[in-house]
Protein backbone atom coordinates (compact mmCIF):
# COMPACT_ATOMS: atom_id res chain seq x y z
CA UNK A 1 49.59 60.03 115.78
CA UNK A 2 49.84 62.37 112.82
CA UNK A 3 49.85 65.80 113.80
CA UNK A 4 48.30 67.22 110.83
CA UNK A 5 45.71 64.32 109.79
CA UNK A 6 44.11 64.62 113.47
CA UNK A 7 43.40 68.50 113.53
CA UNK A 8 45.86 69.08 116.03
CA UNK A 9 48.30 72.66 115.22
CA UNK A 10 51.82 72.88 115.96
CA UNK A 11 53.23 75.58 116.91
CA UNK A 12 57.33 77.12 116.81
CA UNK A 13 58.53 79.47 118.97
CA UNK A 14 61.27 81.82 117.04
CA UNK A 15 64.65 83.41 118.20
CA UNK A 16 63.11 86.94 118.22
CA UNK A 17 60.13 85.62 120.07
CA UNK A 18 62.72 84.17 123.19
CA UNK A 19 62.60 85.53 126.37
CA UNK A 20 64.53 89.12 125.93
CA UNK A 21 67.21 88.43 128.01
CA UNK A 22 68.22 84.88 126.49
CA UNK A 23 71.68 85.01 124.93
CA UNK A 24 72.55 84.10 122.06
CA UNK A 25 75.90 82.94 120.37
CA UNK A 26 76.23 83.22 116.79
CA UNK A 27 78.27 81.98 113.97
CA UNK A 28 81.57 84.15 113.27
CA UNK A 29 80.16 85.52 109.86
CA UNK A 30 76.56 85.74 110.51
CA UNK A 31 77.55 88.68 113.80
CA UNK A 32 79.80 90.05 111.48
CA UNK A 33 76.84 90.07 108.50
CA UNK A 34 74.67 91.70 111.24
CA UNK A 35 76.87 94.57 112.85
CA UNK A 36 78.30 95.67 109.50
CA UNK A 37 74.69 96.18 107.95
CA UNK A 38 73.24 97.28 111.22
CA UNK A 39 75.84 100.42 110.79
CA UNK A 40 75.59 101.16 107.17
CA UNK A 41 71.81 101.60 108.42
CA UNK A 42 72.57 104.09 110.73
CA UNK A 43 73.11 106.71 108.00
CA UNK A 44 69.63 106.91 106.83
CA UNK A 45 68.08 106.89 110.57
CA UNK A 46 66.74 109.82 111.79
CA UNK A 47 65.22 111.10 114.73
CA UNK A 48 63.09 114.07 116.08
CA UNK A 49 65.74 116.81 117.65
CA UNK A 50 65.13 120.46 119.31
CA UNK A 51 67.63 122.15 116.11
CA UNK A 52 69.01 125.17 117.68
CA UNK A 53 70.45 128.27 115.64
CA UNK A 54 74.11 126.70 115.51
CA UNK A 55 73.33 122.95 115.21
CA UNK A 56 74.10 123.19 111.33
CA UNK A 57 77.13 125.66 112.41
CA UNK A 58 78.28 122.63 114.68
CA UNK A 59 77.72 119.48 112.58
CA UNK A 60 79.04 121.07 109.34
CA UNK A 61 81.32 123.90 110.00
CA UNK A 62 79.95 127.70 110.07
CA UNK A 63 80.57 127.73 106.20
CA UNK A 64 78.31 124.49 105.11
CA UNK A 65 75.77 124.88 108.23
CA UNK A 66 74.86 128.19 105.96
CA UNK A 67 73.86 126.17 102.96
CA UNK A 68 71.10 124.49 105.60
CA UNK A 69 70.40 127.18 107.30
CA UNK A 70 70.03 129.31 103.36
CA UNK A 71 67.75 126.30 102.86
CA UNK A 72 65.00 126.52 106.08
CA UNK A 73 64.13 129.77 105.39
CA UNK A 74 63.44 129.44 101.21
CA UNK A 75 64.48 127.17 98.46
CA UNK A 76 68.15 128.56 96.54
CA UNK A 77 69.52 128.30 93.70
CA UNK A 78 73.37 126.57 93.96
CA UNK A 79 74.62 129.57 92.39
CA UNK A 80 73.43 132.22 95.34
CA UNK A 81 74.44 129.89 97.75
CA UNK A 82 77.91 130.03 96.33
CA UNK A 83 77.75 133.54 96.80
CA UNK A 84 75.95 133.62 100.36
CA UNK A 85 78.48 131.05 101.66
CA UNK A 86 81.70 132.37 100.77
CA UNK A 87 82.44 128.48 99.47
CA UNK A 88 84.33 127.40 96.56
CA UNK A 89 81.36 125.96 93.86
CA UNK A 90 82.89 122.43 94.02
CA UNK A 91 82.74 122.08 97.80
CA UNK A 92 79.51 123.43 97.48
CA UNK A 93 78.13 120.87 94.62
CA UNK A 94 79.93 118.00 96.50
CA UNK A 95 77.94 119.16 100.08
CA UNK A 96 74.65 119.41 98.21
CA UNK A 97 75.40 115.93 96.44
CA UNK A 98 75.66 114.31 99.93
CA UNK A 99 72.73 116.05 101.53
CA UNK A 100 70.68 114.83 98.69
CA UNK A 101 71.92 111.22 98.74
CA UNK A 102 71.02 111.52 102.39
CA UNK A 103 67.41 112.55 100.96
CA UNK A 104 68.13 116.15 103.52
CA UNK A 105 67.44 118.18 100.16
CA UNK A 106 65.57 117.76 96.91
CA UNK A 107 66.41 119.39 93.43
CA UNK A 108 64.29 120.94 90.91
CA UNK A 109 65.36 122.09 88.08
CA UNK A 110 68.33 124.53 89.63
CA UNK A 111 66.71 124.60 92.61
CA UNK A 112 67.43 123.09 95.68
CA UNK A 113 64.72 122.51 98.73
CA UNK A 114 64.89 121.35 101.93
CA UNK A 115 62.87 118.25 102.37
CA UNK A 116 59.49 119.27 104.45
CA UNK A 117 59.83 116.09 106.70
CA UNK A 118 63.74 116.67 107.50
CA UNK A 119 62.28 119.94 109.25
CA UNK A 120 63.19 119.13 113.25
CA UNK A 121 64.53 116.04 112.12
CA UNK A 122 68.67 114.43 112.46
CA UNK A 123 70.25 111.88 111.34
CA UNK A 124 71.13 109.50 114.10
CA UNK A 125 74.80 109.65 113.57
CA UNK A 126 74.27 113.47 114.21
CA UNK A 127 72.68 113.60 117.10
CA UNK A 128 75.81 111.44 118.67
CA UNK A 129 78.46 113.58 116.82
CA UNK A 130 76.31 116.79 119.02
CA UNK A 131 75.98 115.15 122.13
CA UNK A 132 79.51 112.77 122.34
CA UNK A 133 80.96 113.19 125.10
CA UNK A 134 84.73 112.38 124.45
CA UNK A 135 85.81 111.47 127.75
CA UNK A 136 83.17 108.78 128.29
CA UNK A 137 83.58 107.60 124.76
CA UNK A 138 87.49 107.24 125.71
CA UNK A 139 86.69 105.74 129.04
CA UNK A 140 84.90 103.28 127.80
CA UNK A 141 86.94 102.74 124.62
CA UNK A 142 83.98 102.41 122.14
CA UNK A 143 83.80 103.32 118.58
CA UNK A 144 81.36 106.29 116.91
CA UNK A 145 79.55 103.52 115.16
CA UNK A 146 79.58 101.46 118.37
CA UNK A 147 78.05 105.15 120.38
CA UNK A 148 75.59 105.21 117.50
CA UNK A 149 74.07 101.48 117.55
CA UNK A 150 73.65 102.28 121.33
CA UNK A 151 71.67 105.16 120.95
CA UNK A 152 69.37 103.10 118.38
CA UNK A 153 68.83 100.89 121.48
CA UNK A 154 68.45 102.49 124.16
CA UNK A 155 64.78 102.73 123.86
CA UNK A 156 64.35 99.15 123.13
CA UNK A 157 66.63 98.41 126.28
CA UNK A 158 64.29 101.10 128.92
CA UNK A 159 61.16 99.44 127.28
CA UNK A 160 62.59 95.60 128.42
CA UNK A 161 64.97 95.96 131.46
CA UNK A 162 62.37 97.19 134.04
CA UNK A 163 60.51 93.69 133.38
CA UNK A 164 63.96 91.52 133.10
CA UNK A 165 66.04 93.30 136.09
CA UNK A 166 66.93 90.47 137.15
CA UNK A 167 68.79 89.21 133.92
CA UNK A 168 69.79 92.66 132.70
CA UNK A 169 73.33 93.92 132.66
CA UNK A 170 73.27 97.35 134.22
CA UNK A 171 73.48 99.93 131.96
CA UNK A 172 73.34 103.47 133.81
CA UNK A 173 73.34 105.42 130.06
CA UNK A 174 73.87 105.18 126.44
CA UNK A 175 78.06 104.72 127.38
CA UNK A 176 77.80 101.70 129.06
CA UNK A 177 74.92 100.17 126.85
CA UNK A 178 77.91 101.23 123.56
CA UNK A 179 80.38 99.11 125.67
CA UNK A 180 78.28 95.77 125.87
CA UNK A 181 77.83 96.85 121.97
CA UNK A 182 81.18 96.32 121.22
CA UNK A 183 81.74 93.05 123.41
CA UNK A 184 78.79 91.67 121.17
CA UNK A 185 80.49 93.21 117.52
CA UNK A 186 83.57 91.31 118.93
CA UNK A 187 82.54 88.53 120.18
CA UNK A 188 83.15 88.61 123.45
CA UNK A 189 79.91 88.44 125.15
CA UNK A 190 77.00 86.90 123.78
CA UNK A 191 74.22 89.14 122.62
CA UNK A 192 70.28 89.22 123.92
CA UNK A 193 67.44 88.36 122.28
CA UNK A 194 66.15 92.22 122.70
CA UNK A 195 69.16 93.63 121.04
CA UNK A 196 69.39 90.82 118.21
CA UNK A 197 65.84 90.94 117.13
CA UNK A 198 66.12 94.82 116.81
CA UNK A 199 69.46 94.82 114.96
CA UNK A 200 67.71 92.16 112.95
CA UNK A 201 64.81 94.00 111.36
CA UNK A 202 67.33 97.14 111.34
CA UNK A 203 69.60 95.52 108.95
CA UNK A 204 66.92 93.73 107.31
CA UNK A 205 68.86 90.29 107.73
CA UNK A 206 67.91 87.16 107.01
CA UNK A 207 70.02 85.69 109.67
CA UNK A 208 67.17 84.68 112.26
CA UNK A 209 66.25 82.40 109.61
CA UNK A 210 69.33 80.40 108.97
CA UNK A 211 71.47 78.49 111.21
CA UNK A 212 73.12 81.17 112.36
CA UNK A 213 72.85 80.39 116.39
CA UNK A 214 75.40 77.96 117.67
CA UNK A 215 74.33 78.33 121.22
CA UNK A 216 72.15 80.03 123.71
CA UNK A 217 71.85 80.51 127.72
CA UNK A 218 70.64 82.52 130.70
CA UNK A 219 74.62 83.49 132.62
CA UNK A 220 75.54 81.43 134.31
CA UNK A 221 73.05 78.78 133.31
CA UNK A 222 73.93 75.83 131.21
CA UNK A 223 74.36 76.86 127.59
CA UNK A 224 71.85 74.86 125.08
CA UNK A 225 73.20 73.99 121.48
CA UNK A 226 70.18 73.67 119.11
CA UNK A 227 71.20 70.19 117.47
CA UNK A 228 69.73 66.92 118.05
CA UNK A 229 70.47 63.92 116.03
CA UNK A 230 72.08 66.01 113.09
CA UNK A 231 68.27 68.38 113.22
CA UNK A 232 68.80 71.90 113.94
CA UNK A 233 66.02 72.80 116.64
CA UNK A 234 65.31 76.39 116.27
CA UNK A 235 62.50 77.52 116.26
CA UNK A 236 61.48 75.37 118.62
CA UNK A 237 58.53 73.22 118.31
CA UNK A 238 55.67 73.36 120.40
CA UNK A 239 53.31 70.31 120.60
CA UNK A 240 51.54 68.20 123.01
CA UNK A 241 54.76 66.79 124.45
CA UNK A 242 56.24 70.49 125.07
CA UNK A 243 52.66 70.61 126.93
CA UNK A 244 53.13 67.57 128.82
CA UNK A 245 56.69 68.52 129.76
CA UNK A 246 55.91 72.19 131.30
CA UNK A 247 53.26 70.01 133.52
CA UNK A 248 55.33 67.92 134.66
CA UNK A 249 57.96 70.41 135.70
CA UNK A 250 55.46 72.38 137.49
CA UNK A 251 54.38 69.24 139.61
CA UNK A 252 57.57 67.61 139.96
CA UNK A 253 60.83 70.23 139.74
CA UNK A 254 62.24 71.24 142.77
CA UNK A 255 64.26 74.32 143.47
CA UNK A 256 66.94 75.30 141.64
CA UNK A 257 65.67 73.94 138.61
CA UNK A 258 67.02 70.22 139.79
CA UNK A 259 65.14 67.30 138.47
CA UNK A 260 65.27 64.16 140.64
CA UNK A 261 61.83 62.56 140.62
CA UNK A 262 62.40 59.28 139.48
CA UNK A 263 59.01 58.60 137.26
CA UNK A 264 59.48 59.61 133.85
CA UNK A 265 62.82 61.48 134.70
CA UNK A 266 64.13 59.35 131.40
CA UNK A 267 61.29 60.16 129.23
CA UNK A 268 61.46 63.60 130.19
CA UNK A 269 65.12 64.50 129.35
CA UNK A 270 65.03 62.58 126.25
CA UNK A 271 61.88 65.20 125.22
CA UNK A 272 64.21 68.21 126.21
CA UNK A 273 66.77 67.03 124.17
CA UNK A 274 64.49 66.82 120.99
CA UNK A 275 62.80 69.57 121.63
CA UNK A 276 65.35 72.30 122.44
CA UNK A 277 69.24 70.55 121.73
CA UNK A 278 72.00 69.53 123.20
CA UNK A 279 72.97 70.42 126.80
CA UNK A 280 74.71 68.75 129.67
CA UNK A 281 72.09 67.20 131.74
CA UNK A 282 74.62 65.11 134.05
CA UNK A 283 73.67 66.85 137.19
CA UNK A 284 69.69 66.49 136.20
CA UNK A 285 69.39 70.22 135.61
CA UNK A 286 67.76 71.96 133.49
CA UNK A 287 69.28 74.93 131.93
CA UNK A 288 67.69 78.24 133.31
CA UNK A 289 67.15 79.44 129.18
CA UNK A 290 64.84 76.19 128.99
CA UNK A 291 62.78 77.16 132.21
CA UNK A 292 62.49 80.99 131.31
CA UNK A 293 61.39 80.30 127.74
CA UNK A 294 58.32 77.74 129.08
CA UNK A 295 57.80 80.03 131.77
CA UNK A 296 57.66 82.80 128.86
CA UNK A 297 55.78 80.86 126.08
CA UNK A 298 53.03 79.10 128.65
CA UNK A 299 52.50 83.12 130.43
CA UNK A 300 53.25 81.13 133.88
CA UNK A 301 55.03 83.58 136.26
CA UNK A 302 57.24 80.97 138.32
CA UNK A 303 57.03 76.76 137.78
CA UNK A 304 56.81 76.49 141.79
CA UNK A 305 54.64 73.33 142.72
CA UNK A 306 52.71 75.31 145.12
CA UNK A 307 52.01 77.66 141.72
CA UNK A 308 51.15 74.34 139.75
CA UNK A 309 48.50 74.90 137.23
CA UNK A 310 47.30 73.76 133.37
CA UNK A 311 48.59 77.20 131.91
CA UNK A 312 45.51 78.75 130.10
CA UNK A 313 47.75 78.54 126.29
CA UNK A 314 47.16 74.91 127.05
CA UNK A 315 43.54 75.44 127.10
CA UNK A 316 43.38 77.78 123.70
CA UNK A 317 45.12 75.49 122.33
CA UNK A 318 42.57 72.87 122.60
CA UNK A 319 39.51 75.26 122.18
CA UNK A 320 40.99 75.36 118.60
CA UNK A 321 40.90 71.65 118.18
CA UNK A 322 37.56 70.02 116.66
CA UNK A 323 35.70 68.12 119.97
CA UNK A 324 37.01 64.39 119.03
CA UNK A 325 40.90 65.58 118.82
CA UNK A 326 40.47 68.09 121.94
CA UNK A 327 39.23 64.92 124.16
CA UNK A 328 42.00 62.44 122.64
CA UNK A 329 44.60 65.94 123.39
CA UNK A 330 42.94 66.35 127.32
CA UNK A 331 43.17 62.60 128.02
CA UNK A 332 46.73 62.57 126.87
CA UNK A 333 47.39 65.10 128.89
CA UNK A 334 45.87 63.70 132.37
CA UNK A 335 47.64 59.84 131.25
CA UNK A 336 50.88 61.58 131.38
CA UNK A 337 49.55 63.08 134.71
CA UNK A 338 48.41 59.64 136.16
CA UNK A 339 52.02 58.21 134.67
CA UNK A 340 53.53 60.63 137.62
CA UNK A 341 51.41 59.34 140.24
CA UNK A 342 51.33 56.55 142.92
CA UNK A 343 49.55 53.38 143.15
CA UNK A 344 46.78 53.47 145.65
CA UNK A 345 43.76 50.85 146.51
CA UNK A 346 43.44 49.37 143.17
CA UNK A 347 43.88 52.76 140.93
CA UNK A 348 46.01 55.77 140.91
CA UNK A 349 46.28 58.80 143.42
CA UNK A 350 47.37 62.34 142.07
CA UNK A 351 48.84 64.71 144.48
CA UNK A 352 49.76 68.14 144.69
CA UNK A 353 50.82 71.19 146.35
CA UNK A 354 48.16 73.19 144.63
CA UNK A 355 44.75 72.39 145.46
CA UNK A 356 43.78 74.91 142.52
CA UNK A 357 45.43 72.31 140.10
CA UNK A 358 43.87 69.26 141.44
CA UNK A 359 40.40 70.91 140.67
CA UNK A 360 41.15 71.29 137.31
CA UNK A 361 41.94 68.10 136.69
CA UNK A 362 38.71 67.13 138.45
CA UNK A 363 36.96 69.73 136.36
CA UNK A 364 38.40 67.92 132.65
CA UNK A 365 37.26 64.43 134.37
CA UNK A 366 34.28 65.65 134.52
CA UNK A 367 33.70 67.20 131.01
CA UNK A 368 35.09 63.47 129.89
CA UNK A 369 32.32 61.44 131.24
CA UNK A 370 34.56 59.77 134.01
CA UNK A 371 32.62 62.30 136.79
CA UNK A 372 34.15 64.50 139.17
CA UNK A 373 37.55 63.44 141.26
CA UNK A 374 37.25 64.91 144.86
CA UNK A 375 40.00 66.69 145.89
CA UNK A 376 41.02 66.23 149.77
CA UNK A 377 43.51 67.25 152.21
CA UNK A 378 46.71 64.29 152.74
CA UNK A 379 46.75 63.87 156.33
CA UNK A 380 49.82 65.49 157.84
CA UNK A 381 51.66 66.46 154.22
CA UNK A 382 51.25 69.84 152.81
CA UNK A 383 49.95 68.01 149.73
CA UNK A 384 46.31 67.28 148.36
CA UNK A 385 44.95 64.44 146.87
CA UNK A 386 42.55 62.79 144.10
CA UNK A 387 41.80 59.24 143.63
CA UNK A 388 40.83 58.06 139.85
CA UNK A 389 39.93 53.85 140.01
CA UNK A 390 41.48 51.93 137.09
CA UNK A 391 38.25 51.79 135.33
CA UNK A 392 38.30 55.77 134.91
CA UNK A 393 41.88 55.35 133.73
CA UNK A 394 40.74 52.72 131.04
CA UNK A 395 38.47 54.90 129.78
CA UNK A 396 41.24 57.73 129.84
CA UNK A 397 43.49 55.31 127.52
CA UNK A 398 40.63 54.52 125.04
CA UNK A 399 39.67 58.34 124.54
CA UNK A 400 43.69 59.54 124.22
CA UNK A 401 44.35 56.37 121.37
CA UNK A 402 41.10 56.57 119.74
CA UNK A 403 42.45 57.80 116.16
CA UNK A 404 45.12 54.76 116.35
CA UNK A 405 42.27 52.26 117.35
CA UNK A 406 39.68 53.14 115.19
CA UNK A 407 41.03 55.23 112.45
CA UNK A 408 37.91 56.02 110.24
CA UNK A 409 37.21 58.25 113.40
CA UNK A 410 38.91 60.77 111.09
CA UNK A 411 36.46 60.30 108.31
CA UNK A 412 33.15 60.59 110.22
CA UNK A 413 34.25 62.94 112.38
CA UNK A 414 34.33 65.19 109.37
CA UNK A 415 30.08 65.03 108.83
CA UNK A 416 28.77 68.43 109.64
CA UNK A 417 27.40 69.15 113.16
CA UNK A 418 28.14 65.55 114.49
CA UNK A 419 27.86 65.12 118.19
CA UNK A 420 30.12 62.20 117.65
CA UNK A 421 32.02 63.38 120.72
CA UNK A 422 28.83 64.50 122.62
CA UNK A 423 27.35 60.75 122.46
CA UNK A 424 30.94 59.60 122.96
CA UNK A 425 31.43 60.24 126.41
CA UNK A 426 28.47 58.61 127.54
CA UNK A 427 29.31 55.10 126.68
CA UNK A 428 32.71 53.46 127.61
CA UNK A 429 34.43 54.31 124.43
CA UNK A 430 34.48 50.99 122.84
CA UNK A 431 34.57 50.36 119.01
CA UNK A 432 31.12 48.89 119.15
CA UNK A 433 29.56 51.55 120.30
CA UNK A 434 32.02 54.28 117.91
CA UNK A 435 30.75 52.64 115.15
CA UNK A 436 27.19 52.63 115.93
CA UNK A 437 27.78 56.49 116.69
CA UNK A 438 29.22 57.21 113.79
CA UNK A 439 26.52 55.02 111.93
CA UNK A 440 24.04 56.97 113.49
CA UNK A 441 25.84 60.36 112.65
CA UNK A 442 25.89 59.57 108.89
CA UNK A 443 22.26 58.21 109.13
CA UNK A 444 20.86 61.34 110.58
CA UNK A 445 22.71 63.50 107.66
CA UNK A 446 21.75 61.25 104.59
CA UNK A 447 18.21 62.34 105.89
CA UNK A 448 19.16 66.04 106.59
CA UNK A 449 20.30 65.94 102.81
CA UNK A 450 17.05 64.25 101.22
CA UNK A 451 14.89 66.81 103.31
CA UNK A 452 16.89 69.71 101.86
CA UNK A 453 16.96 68.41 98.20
CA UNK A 454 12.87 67.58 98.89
CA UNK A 455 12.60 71.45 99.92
CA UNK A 456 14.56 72.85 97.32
CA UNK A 457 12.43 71.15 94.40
CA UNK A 458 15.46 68.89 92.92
CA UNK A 459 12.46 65.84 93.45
CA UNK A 460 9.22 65.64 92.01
CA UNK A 461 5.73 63.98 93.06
CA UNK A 462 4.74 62.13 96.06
CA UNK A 463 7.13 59.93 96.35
CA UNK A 464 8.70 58.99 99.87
CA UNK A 465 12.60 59.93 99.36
CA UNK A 466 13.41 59.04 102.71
CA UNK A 467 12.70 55.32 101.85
CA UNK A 468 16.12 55.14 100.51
CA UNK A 469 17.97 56.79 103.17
CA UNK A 470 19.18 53.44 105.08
CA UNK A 471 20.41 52.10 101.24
CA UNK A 472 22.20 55.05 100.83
CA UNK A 473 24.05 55.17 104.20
CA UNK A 474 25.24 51.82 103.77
CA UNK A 475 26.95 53.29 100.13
CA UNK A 476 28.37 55.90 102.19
CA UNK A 477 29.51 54.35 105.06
CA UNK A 478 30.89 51.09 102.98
CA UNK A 479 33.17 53.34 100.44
CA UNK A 480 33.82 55.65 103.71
CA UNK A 481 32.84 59.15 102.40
CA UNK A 482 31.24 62.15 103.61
CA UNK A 483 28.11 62.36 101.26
CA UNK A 484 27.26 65.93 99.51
CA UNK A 485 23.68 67.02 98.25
CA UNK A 486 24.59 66.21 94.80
CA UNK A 487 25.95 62.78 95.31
CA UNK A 488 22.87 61.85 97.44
CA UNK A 489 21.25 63.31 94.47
CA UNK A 490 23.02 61.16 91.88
CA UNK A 491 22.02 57.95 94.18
CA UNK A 492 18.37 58.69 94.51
CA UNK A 493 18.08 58.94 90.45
CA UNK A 494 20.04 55.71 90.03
CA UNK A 495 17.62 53.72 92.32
CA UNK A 496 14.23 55.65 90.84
CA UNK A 497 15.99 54.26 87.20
CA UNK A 498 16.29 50.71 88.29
CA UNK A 499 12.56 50.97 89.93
CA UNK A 500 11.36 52.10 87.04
CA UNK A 501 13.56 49.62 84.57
CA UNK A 502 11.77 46.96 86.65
CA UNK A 503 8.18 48.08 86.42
CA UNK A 504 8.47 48.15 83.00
CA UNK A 505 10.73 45.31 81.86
């Protein structure tokens, strides 16, 4: 079924939105693209720092920190600054060149001003150069640059570990954070999705959306390479089946993320491989990036069956959807439910560990016309069951293929304010009686039309308009179109013209 002719919305999930500790390998020349423009940006970054007395002296040299500190107290001209400093006029010119490339001072004719918003304000690559501590730096064997990239992330990294613990690397301070920097710049460790999607919109690189990422994983999970049949897969696409898969993981996965269950085991593996890539899937499990990113996208905390549940992005989703496409999407759904169950006494028994998920599944049952499903305790098991007859199952079928069995469902499901669905699931579903509802749909807003043109004054006299509202369904529903006021109105003159052609031939 066409995703876009039925009303149904798909959905991508993008690198930057992964969960934050995800890694992620990239191509040679797309990290090297990123770091090196990441850097260059750190010259132009500044942040808000407590500017003592002798930070210029420090930075600059007691000479040059003089020109600054000339500069907070009034604007100067180069000239007395010469003077006041003590500096040759060329190392003077070439200092106030760089401060204003760096946007630290402004010029005016031949005056020079510090900039208002630089007041309490570094450049990031100052604030390391202040607080560098060589013997850590040494220790750890990390660049300046590599010092200054961590300092631009520590923030991001406090914000993130405390939810992520479990998948973060240690990192006591901004020294050991510039360490796993420079295993990423080289290559030797894969980088996070936290640290890539800030170095990302820092560098203002396009490399999120290219092909840059050859691999990712949750250590020591089993990597994922986004290719399938030739089609890169990132972003990821989210759809029905990605909806259908997270359910049955939550009903069927046992610990450890091992999949065993023999029902659909094929069918689901096959999805995972369209869906997210490539990975080895000899030992039927799935990688731990996989799990965390539906755990992440669906808001479910853990995919326990105990835990099971239709995750409530499930059910926005289908709020969205007009009423015909959100019944054919629920009855989908609860098929692919009933595909996982057993045989029992002529129809199909559902069970679970969660009682809560059972109900909801009686609960969409019910809002589908196929009543309520009792949920009960299995004797003995820690399990609960529901029992839906074949007949209810039928029914399920008919409502989940009703665009491929009667495709001018589309159409009429397209008149204003139809209760197409509404009348729907009170009859069994059958193309006899979706055709007579959709006759009736049409029928009821020919008339709503003719009543409004009558109001509005596009008719004149006494004459009964609504006598041609069964004629002018039929046009409509023969050429299958939605009708509009002014092509009722178009119909109604034609037929007045051939009365009146008549009564006075």
């Amino acid at each position: 079924m066409s995703m876009i002719d039925y009303g149904f919305r798909t959905e991508c999930i993008r690198v930057r939105e992964l969960p934050s500790f995800v890694r992620v390998t990239l191509k040679g020349s797309a990290r090297k693209e990123l770091f090196f423009h990441s850097i260059k940006k750190m010259e132009i970054i500044k942040r808000y720092y407590d500017i003592s007395q002798d930070v210029f002296d420090t930075l600059y040299g007691k000479k040059r920190g003089t020109i600054l500190q000339l500069l907070s107290k009034n604007p100067q001209t180069a000239r007395k600054l010469i003077e006041d400093s003590g500096l040759k006029p060329s190392t003077v010119y070439h200092f106030l060149k760089d401060l204003r490339e760096r946007h630290r001072v402004s010029r005016k004719g031949r005056t020079y001003y510090l900039e208002e918003h630089d007041s309490g304000y570094l450049f990031l690559n100052e604030i390391v150069k202040l607080e560098e501590d060589s013997a850590l730096r040494r220790k750890y064997g990390v660049s300046m640059k590599e010092l200054e990239l961590a300092y631009f992330l520590w923030d991001t990294f406090v914000e993130v570990a405390p939810e992520e613990r479990t998948y973060a690397q240690t990192c006591q301070n901004e020294y050991t954070l510039a360490d796993a920097v420079h295993r990423w710049r080289t290559g030797r460790t894969d980088i996070p999705v936290w640290a890539l999607a800030r170095l990302a919109e820092l560098s203002e690189s396009d490399i999120l959306q290219i092909e840059s990422v050859t691999q990712y994983h949750l250590p020591p999970g089993i990597p994922v390479i986004p290719y399938y049949d030739g089609e890169y897969k990132l972003p990821i696409q989210v759809d029905s089946e990605l909806d259908k898969i997270v359910i049955q993981l939550l009903l069927k996965m046992s610990k450890n993320h091992l999949y065993t269950f023999p029902k659909r085991k094929q069918w689901l593996f096959e999805k995972l491989h369209k869906i997210f890539g490539e990975f080895d899937d000899s030992t039927s499990r799935i990688p731990s990036a996989v799990i965390e990113i539906l755990k992440f996208y669906y808001g479910v905390k853990t995919l326990e069956r105990s835990s099971a549940c239709i995750p409530s992005h499930i059910k926005a989703r289908w709020s969205e959807l007009t009423p015909l496409s959100k019944i054919a999407e629920e009855s989908s759904l609860l098929l692919h439910i009933i595909s996982l169950s057993s045989r029992f006494n002529g129809g199909f028994e559902i069970t679970s560990r969660s009682r809560s998920f059972l109900e909801e599944i009686s609960y969409l049952t019910s809002s589908l016309g196929t009543e309520a499903l009792n949920v009960r305790k299995k004797h003995g098991r820690p399990h609960f069951r529901v029992y839906l007859s074949e007949s209810k199952v039928d029914v399920l079928r008919r409502y989940a293929h009703l665009f491929q069995e009667y495709p001018d469902l589309e159409i009429w499901s397209r008149i204003p304010l139809n209760r197409i669905a509404e009348k729907m699931i009170l009859t069994d579903a059958d193309s006899e009686s979706i055709e007579l509802i959709c006759c009736e749909e049409l029928s009821r807003f020919v008339e709503s039309i003719l009543r409004s043109l009558k109001r509005k004054g596009f008719f004149h006299g006494e004459r009964d308009y609504l006598q041609y509202k069964e004629e002018i369904t039929d046009y409509f529903w023969e050429q299958k179109l939605i009708p509009s006021p002014r092509s009722v109105e178009k119909l109604v003159e034609v037929r007045i013209d051939k009365e009146e052609n008549l009564l006075y031939a």
